[in-house]
Protein backbone atom coordinates (compact mmCIF):
# COMPACT_ATOMS: atom_id res chain seq x y z
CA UNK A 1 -24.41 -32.82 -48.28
CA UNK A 2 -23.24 -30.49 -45.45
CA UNK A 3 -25.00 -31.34 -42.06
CA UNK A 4 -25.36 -28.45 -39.65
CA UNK A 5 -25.54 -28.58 -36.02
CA UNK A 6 -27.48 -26.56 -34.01
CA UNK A 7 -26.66 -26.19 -30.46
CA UNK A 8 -28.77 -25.08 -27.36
CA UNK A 9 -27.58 -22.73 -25.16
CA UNK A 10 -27.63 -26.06 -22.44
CA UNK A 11 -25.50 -27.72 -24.80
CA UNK A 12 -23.34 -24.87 -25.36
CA UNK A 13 -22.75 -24.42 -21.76
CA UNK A 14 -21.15 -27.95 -21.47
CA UNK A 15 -19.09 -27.35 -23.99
CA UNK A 16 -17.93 -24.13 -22.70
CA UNK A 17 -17.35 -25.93 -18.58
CA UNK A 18 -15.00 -28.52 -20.70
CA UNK A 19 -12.83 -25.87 -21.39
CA UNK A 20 -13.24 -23.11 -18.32
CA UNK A 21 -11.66 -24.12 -15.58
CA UNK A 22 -13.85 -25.34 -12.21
CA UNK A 23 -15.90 -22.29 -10.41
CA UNK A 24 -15.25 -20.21 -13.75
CA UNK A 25 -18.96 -20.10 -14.43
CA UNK A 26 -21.97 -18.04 -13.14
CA UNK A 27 -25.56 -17.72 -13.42
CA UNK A 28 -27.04 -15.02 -15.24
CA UNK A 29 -30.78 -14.94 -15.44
CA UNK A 30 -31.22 -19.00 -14.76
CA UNK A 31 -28.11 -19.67 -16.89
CA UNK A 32 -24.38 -20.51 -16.52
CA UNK A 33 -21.93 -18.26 -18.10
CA UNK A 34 -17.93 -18.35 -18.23
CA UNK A 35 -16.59 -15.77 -16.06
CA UNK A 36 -12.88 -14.68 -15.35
CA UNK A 37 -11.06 -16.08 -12.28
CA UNK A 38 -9.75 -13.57 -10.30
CA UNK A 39 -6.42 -14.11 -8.64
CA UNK A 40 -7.43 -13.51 -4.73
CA UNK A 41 -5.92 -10.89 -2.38
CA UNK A 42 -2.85 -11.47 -0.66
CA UNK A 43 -3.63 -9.18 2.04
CA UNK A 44 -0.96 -7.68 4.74
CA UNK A 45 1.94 -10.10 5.15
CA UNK A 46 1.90 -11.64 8.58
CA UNK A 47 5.69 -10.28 9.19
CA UNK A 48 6.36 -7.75 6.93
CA UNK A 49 9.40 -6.25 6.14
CA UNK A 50 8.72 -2.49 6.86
CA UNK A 51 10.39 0.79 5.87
CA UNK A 52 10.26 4.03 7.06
CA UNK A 53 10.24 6.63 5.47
CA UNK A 54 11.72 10.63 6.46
CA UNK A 55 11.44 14.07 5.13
CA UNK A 56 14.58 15.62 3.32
CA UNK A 57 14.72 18.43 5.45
CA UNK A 58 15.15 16.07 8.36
CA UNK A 59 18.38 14.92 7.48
CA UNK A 60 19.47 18.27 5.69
CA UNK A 61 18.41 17.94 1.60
CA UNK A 62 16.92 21.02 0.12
CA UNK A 63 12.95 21.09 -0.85
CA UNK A 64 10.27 18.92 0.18
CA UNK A 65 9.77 15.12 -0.41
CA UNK A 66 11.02 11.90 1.12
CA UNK A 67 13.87 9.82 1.77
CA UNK A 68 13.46 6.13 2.58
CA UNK A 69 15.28 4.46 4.96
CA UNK A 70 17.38 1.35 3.30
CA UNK A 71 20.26 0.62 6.01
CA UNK A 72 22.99 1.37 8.45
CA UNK A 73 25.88 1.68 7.38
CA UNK A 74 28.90 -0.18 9.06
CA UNK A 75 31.72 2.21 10.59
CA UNK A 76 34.15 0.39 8.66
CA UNK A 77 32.73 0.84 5.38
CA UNK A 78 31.48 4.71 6.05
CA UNK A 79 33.96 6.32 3.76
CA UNK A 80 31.70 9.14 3.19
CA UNK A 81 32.17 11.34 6.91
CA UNK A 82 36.38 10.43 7.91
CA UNK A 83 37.75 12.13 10.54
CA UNK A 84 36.13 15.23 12.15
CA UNK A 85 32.98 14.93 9.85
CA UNK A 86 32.34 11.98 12.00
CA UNK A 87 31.58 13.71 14.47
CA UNK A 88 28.52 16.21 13.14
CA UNK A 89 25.71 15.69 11.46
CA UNK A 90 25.73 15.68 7.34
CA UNK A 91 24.52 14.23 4.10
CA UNK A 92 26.51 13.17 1.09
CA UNK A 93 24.97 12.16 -2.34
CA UNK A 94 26.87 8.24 -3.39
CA UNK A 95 28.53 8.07 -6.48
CA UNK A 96 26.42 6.49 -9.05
CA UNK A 97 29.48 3.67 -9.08
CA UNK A 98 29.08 2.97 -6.01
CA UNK A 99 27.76 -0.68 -5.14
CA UNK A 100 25.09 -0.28 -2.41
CA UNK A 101 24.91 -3.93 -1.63
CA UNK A 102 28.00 -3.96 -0.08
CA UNK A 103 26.92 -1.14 2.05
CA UNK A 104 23.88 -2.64 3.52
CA UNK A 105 21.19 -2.16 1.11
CA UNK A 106 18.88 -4.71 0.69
CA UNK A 107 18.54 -6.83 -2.72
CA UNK A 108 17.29 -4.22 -5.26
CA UNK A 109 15.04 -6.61 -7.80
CA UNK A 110 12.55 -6.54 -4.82
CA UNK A 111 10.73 -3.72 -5.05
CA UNK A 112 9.12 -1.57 -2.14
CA UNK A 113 5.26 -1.22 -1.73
CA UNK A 114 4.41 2.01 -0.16
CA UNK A 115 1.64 3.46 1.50
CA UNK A 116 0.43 6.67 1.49
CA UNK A 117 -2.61 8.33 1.73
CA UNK A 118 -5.02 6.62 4.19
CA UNK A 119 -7.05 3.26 3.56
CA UNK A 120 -5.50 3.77 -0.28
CA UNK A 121 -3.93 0.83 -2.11
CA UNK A 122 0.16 0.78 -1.73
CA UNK A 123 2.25 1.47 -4.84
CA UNK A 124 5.38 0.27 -6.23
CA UNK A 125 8.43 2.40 -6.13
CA UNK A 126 12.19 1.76 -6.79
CA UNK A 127 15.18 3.80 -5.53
CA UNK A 128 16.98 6.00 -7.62
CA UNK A 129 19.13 8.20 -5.70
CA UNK A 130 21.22 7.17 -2.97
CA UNK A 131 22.17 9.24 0.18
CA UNK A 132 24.79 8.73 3.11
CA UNK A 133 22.72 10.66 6.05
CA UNK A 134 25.26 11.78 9.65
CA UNK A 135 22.95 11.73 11.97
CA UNK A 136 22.31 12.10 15.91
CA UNK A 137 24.25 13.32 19.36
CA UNK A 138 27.44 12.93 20.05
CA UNK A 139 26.56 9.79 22.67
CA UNK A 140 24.95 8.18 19.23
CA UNK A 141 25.76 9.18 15.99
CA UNK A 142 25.37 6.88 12.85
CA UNK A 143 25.36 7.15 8.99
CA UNK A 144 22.26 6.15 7.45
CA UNK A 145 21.98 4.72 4.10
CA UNK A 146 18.76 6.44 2.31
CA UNK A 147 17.03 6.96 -1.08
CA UNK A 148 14.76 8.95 -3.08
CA UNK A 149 11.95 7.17 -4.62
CA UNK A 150 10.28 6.74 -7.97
CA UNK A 151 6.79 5.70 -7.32
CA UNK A 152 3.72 5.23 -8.78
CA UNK A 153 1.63 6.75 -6.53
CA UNK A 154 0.70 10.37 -4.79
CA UNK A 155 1.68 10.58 -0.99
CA UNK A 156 1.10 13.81 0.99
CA UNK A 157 3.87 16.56 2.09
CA UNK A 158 5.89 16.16 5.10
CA UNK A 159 3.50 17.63 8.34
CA UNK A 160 1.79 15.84 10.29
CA UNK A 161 3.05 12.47 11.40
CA UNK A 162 -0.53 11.14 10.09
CA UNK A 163 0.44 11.63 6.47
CA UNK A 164 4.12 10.05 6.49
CA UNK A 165 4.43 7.23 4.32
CA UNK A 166 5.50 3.20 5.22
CA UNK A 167 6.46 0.82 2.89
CA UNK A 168 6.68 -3.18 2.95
CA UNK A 169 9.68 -5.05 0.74
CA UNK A 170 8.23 -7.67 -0.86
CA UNK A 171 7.85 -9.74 -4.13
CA UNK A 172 4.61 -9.62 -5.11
CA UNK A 173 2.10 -6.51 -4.28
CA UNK A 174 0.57 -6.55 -1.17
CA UNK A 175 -2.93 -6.60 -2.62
CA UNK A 176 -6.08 -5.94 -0.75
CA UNK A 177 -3.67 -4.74 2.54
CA UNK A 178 -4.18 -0.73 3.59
CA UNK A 179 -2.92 1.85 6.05
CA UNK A 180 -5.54 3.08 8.04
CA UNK A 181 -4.24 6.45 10.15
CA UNK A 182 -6.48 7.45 13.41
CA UNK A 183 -9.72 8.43 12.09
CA UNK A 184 -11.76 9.78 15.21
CA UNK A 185 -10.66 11.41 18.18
CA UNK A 186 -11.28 13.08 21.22
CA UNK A 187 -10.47 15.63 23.79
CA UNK A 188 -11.43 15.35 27.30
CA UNK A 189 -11.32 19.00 28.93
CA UNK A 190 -11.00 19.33 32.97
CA UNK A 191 -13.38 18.02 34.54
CA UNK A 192 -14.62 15.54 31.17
CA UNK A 193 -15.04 11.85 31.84
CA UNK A 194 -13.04 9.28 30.09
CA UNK A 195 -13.86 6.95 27.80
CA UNK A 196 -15.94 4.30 29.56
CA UNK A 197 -13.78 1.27 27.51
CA UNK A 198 -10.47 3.23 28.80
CA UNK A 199 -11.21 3.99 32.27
CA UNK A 200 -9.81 0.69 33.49
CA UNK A 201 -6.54 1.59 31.98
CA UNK A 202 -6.03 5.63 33.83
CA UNK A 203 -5.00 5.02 37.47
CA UNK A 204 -7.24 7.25 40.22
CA UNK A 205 -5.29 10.30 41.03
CA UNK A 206 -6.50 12.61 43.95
CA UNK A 207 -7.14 16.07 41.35
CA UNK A 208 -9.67 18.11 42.07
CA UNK A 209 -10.50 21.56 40.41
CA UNK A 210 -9.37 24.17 40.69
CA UNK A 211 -6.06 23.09 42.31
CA UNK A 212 -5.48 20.42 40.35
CA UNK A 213 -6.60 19.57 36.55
CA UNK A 214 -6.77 16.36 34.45
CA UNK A 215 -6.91 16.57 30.82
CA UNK A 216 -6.59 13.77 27.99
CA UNK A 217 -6.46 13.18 24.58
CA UNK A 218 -7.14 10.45 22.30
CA UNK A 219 -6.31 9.39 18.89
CA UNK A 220 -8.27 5.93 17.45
CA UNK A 221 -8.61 3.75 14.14
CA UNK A 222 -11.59 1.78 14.41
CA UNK A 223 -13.18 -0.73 12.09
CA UNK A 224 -16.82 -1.93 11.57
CA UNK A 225 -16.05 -5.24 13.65
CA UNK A 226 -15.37 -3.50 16.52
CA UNK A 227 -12.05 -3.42 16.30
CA UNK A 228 -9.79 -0.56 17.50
CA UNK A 229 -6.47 0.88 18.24
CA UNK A 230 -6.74 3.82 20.88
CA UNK A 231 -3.72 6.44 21.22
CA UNK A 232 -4.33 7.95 24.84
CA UNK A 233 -2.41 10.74 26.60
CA UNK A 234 -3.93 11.77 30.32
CA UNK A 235 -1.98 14.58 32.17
CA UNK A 236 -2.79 15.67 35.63
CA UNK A 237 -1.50 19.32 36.60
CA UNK A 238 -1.66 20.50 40.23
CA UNK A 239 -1.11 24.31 40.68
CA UNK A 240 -0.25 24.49 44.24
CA UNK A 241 -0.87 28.33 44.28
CA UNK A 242 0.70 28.89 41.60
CA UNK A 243 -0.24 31.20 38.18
CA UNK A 244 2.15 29.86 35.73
CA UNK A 245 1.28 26.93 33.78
CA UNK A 246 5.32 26.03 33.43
CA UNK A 247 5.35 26.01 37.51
CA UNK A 248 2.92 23.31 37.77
CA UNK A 249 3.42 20.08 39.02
CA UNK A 250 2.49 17.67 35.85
CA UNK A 251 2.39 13.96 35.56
CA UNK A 252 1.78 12.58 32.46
CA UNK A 253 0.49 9.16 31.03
CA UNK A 254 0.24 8.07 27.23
CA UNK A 255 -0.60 4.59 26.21
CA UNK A 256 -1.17 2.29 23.39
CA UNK A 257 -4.20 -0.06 23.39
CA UNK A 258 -5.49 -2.39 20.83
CA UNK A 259 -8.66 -3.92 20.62
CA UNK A 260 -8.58 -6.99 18.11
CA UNK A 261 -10.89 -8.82 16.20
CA UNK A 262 -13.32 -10.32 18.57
CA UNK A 263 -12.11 -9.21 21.68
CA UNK A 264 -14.55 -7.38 24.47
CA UNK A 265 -11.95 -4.91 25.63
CA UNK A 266 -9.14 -3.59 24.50
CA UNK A 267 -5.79 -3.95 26.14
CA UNK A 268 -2.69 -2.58 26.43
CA UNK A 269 0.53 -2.88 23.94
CA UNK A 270 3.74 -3.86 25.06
CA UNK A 271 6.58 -1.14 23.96
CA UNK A 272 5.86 1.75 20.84
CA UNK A 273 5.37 5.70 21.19
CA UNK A 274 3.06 7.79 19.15
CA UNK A 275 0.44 5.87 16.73
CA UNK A 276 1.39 5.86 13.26
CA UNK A 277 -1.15 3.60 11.48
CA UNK A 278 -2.45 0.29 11.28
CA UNK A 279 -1.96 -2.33 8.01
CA UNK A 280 -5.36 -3.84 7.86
CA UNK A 281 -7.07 -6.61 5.39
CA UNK A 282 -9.93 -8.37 4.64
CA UNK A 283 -9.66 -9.94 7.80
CA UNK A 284 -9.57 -6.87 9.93
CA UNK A 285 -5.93 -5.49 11.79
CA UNK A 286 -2.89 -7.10 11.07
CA UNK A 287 0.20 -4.87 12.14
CA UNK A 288 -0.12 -1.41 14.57
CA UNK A 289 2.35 0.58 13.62
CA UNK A 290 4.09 3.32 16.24
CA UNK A 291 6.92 5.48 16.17
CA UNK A 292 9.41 7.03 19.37
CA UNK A 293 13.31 8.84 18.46
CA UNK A 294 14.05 7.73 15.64
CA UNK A 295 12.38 3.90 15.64
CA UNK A 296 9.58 2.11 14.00
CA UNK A 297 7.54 -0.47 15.81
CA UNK A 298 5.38 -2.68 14.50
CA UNK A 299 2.90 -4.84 16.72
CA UNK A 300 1.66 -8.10 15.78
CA UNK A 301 -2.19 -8.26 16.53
CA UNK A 302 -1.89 -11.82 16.53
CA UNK A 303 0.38 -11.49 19.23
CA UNK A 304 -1.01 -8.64 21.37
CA UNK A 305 1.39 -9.53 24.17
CA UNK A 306 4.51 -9.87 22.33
CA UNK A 307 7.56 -7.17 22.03
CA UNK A 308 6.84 -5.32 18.68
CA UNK A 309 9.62 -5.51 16.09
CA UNK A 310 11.83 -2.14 16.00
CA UNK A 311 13.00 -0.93 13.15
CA UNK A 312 15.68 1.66 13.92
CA UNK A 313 15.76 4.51 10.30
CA UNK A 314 17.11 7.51 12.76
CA UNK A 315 18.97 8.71 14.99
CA UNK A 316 17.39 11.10 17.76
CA UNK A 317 18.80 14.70 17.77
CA UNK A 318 19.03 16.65 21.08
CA UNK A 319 16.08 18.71 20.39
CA UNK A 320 14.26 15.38 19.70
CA UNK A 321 15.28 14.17 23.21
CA UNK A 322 13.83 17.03 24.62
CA UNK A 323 10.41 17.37 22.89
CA UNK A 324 10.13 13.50 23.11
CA UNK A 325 7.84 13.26 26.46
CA UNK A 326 4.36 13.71 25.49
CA UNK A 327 1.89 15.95 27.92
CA UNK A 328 -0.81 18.51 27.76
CA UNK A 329 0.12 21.04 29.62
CA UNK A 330 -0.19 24.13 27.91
CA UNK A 331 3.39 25.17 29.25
CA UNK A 332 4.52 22.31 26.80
CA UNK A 333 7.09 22.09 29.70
CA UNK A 334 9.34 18.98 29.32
């Protein structure tokens, strides 16, 4: 005679925690159910291996799109610009034969993670086309070694430096890490107080109107903690009688200021240029990103007084040298 068993749903539960692992249960309505495990976020790698990125028509390919920035390439193995083409700028597609390892580029089975869009998820991409880039003055010139990118993931046009992409190299996906780009700013028109958390920073400067002008601008990411990263450019333009903007005496002043996790005020960073973005996680700021000629810098918020790590993907044409100082004058005048 068959014997049948009939189990509770008590019962049932222990037989189900035998086999779930630990923490794999939870309570629905006064009872334990199995649930999934979910493998936790990684978040932003403490030192990540960054790469920029820069648009085609930068370094002289037709249409629009990206290029990402793999390596420089030794003068003894540039075969691509001999002679006299050394000594302009140019860009030569590599042979498909070609073994890029040997040129510089980094180990291939590790793909890149890039990020786009703002606060967005990064996405894998692997190289596919290879590029020799001639790039720079004729005090620096070097040959770049580039790629275009298959990815898995939308990232906006070249424009504005807010939308160009980064990427990390790293095994595994950076998961739960984001870019976050400056998402409030401000203008301060003559006469316009500063902000009262970056007056500290903006030396007194005898300027008053009409002779004399300050103006300043700021770009910020903030978070919900109270964390921040402030972008500020103050320029001070005496007139000394004169009508035309580009006559004015200006003196400009652009900092960098983070404000980490838990900190009262924010305070300067050592080094950088123009704010890029800032990798974030769970845990709030991790890396600030900036960018000035041609370099990459990335700041270690855990380190708020240390050098940032450069990352050199270009070099700085002469045009670039002389649009590089930053001011408001509305002469532009460098």
């Amino acid at each position: 005679m068959m014997s049948v068993v009939r189990l509770t749903s008590q019962a049932l539960v222990l037989g189900l925690s035998l086999l779930v692992p630990v923490g794999a249960l939870a309570q629905d309505e006064g009872e334990a159910v199995p649930t999934l495990d979910l493998e936790p976020e990684r978040g932003c790698p403490a030192r990540p291996d960054l790469v920029p990125f820069t648009s085609r028509s930068v370094v002289g390919l037709p249409g629009a799109g990206w290029v990402v920035h793999q390596a420089v390439i030794p003068d003894k193995k540039d075969t691509f610009f001999p002679g006299v083409e050394a000594e302009r700028p140019g860009v030569k597609l590599v042979p498909s034969e070609v073994d890029v390892r040997k040129l510089g580029a980094p180990d291939p089975s590790v793909p890149l993670w890039v990020f786009g869009k703002a606060d967005a998820a990064p996405c894998r991409a692997v190289p596919t086309t290879w590029w020799a880039v001639r790039m720079g003055t004729d005090e620096e010139r070097k040959t770049y070694l580039m790629a275009e990118l298959q990815m898995e993931c939308d990232v906006l046009p070249p424009g504005r430096l807010s939308g160009t992409p980064v990427a990390v190299r790293q095994k595994d996906a950076p998961t739960g890490c984001k870019l976050r780009r400056a998402n409030d700013n401000s203008t301060g028109k003559a006469g316009m107080g500063l902000p009262l958390e970056l007056v500290d920073f903006v030396p007194v400067r005898e300027c008053e109107a009409p002779e004399c002008v300050r103006l300043w601008e700021r770009f910020s990411s903030q978070w919900t903690d109270g964390s921040a990263v402030h972008d500020l450019t103050v320029s001070w333009m005496e007139r000394k009688g004169k009508k035309d903007p580009c006559d004015w005496a200006t003196e400009d002043l652009t900092l960098l200021l983070l404000r980490p996790p838990g900190a009262l005020a924010p305070a300067p960073l050592k080094g950088g240029g123009s704010y890029f973005g800032t990798l974030y996680d769970a845990s709030g700021p991790r890396t600030v990103l900036s960018r000035h000629l041609g370099v990459l810098y990335a700041h270690d918020v855990a380190k708020p007084n240390a050098a940032p790590k450069a990352i050199r993907y270009a070099s700085p044409t002469e045009e670039d040298l002389l649009t590089a100082k930053r001011t408001l004058s509305p002469c532009k005048k460098r």
